[in-house]
Protein backbone atom coordinates (compact mmCIF):
# COMPACT_ATOMS: atom_id res chain seq x y z
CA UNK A 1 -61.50 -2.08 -17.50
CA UNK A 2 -58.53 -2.29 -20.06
CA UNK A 3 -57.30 -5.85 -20.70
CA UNK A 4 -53.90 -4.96 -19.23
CA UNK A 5 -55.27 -3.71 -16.02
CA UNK A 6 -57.09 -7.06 -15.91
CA UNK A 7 -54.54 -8.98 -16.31
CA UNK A 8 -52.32 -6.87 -13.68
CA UNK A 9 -55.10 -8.14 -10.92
CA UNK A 10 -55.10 -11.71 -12.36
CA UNK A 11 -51.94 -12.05 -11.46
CA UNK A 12 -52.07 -10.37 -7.91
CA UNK A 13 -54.89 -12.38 -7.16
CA UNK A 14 -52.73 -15.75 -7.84
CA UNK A 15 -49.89 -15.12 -6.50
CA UNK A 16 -51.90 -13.43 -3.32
CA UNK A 17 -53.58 -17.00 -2.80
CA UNK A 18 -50.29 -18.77 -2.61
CA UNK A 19 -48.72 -16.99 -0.23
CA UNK A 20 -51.86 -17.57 1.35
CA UNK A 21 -51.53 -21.25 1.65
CA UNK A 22 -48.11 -20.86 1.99
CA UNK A 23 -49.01 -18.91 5.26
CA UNK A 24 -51.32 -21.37 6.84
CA UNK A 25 -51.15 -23.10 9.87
CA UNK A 26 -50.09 -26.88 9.53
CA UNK A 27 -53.60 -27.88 10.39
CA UNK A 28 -55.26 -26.03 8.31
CA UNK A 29 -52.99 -27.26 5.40
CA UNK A 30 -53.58 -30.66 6.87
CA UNK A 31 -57.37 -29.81 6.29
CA UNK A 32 -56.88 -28.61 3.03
CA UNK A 33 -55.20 -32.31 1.92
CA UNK A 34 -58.24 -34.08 3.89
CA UNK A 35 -60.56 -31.75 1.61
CA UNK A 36 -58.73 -32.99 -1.49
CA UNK A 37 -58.49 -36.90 -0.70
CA UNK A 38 -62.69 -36.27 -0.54
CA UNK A 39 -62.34 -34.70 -3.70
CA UNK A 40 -60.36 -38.20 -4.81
CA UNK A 41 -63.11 -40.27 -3.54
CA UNK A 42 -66.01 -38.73 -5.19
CA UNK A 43 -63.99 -38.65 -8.87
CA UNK A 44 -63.29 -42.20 -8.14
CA UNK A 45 -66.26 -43.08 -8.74
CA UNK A 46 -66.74 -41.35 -12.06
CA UNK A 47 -65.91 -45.41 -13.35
CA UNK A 48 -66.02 -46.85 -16.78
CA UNK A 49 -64.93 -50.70 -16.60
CA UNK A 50 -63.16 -52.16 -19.92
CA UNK A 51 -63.93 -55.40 -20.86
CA UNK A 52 -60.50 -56.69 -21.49
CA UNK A 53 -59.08 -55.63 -18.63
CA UNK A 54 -59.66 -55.76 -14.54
CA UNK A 55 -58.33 -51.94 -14.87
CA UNK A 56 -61.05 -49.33 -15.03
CA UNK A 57 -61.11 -45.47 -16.27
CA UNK A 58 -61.75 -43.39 -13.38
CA UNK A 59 -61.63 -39.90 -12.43
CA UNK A 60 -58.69 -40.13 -9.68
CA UNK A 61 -55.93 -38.94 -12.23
CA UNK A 62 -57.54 -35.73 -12.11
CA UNK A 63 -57.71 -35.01 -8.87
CA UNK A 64 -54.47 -36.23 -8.24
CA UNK A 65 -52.49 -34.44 -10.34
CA UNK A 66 -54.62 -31.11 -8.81
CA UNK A 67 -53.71 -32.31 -5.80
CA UNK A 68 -50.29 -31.26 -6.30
CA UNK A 69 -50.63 -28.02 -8.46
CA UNK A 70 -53.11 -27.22 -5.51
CA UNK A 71 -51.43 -27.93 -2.26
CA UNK A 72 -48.02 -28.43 -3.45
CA UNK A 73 -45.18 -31.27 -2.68
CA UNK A 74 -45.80 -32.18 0.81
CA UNK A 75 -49.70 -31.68 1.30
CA UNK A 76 -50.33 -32.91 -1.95
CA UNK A 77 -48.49 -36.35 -1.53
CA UNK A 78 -50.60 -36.24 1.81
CA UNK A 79 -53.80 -35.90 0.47
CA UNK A 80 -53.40 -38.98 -1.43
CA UNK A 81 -51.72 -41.13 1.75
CA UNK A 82 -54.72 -40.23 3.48
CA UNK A 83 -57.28 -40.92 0.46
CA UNK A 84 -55.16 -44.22 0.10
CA UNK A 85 -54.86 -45.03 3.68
CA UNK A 86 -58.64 -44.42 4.56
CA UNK A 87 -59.60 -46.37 1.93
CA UNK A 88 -57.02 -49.44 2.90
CA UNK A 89 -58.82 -49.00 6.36
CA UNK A 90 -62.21 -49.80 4.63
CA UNK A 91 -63.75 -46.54 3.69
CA UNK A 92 -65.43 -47.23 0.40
CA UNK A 93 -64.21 -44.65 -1.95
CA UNK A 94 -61.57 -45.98 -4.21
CA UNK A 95 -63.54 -46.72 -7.92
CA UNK A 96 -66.75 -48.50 -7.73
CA UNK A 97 -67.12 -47.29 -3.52
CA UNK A 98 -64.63 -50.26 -2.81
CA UNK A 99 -62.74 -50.14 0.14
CA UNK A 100 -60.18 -52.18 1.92
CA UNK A 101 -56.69 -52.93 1.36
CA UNK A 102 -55.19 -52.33 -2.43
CA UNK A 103 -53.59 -55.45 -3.01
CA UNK A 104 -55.70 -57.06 -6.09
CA UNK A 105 -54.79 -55.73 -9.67
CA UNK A 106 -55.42 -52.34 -9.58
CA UNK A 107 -53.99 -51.13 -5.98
CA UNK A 108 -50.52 -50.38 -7.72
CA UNK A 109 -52.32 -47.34 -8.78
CA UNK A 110 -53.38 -46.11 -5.65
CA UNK A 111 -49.68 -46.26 -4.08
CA UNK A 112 -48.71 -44.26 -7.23
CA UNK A 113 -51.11 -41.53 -6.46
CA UNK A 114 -49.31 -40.65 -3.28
CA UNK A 115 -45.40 -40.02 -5.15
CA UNK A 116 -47.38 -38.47 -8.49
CA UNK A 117 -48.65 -35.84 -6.67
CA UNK A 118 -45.32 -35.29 -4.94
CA UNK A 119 -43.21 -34.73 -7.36
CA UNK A 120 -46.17 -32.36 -9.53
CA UNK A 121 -45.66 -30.29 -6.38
CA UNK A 122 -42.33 -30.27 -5.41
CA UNK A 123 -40.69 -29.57 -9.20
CA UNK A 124 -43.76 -26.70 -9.52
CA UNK A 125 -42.46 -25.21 -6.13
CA UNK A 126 -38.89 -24.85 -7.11
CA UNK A 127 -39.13 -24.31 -10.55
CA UNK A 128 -40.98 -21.19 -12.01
CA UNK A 129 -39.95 -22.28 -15.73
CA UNK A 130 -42.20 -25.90 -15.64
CA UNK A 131 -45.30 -23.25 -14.65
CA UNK A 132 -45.80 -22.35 -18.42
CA UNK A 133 -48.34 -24.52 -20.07
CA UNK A 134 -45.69 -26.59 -21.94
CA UNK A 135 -43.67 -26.64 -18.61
CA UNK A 136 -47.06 -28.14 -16.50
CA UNK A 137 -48.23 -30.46 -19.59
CA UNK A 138 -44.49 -32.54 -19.56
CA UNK A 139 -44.97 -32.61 -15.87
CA UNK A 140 -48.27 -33.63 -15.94
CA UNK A 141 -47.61 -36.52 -18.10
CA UNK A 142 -44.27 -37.27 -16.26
CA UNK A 143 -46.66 -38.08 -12.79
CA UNK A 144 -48.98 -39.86 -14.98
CA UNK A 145 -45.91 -41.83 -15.95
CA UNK A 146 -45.01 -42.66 -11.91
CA UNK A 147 -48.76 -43.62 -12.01
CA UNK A 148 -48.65 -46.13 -14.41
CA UNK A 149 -45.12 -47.47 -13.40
CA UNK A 150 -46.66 -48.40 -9.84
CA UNK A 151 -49.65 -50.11 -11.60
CA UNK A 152 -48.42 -51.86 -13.73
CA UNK A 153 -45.68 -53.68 -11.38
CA UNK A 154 -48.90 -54.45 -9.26
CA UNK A 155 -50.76 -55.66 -11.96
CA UNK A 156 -47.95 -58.00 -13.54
CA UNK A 157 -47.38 -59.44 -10.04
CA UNK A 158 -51.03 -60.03 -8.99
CA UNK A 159 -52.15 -60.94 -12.78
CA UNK A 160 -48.48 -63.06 -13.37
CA UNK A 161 -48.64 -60.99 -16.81
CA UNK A 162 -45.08 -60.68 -18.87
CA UNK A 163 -44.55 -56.95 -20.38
CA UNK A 164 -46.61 -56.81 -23.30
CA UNK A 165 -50.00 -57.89 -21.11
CA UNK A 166 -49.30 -56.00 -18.75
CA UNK A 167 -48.51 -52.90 -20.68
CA UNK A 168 -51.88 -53.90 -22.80
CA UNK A 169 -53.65 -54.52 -19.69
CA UNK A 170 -52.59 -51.54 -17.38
CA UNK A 171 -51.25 -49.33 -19.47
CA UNK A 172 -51.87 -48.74 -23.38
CA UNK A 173 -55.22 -48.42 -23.05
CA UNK A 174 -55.75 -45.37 -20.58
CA UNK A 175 -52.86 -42.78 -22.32
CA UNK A 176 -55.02 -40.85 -24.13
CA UNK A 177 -57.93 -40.90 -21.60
CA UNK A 178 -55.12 -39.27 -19.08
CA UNK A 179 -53.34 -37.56 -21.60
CA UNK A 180 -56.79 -35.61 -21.63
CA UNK A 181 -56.59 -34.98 -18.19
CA UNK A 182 -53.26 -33.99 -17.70
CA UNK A 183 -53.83 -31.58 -19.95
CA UNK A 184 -56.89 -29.96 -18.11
CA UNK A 185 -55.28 -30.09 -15.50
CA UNK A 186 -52.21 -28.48 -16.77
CA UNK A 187 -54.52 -25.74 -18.46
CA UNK A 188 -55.69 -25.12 -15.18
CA UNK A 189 -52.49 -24.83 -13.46
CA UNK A 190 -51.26 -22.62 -16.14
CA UNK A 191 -54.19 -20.29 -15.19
CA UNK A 192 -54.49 -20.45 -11.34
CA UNK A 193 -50.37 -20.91 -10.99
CA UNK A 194 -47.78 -17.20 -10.38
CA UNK A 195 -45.08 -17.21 -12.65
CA UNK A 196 -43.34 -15.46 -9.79
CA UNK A 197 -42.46 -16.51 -6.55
């Protein structure tokens, strides 16, 4: 099979599964978002604790910025309320299989999950030019950006940190670890995402 012709069905096949989704019922896209906060959980505890800081590495950044290339604006935000709000309900799956309500350092993260993967879906819905690579990397890094904004307010008010601690505490020290990730993930979207509507 010629390269072209491969290519031809590549892009069929995309674009097939998102009118797909975009065809489902609103339980079954409400399904889908449960299926991704699981997803959330079990990265979250892919942990690595730094010794300077309360703030861990963890896989959630991943899955949340998925979570919007994969389910777009609306479901994707919801995935994340509904890993969030299980886990402020006591499920133990935020980073370490911790549960309860976010409010020590870290929880400003968690809120920031739920507008991250918002705004990845939304601006990839309604805007076939940020589906290039270059296009999903900026995004990428623009929800990482939300991410961090919501932690580090947290952190600062929890840890009574002035900018530079909290930006060495919360922040600095996980931008190339997500930088990394955004990029998968934007690698991924570039592959799996139709540059037509």
């Amino acid at each position: 099979m010629a390269a072209a012709e491969l290519a031809a069905r590549w892009r069929a096949v995309r674009l097939e599964f998102f009118r797909w989704r975009a065809a489902l019922s609103v339980a079954e896209k409400v399904a889908l978002s449960a299926g991704m906060a699981v997803f959330t959980g079990l990265v979250a505890q892919v942990r690595i604790p730094l010794p300077f800081t309360p703030v861990p590495i963890t896989g959630q950044v991943f899955a949340v910025l998925l979570a919007g290339v994969l389910l777009g604006g609306t479901y994707g935000a919801l995935s994340q309320l509904m890993y969030v709000a299980a886990g402020a309900a006591g499920l133990p799956w935020f980073a370490g299989w911790a549960g309860g309500l976010p409010l020590g350092p870290t929880g400003g993260y968690l809120f920031g999950f739920i507008p991250a993967a918002a705004l990845i879906g939304w601006l990839t819905e309604r805007h076939i030019k940020l589906r290039s690579l270059a296009g999903q990397a900026s995004l990428m890094m623009l929800a990482v950006g939300v991410i961090y904004l919501f932690g580090a307010v947290q952190f600062a008010l929890v840890m009574r940190t002035g900018l530079w601690a909290t930006l060495v505490g919360a922040v600095l020290p996980f931008i190339g670890v997500d930088a990394i990730k955004a990029l998968a993930v934007a690698c991924l979207s570039n592959v799996l995402l139709p540059k037509e509507s």
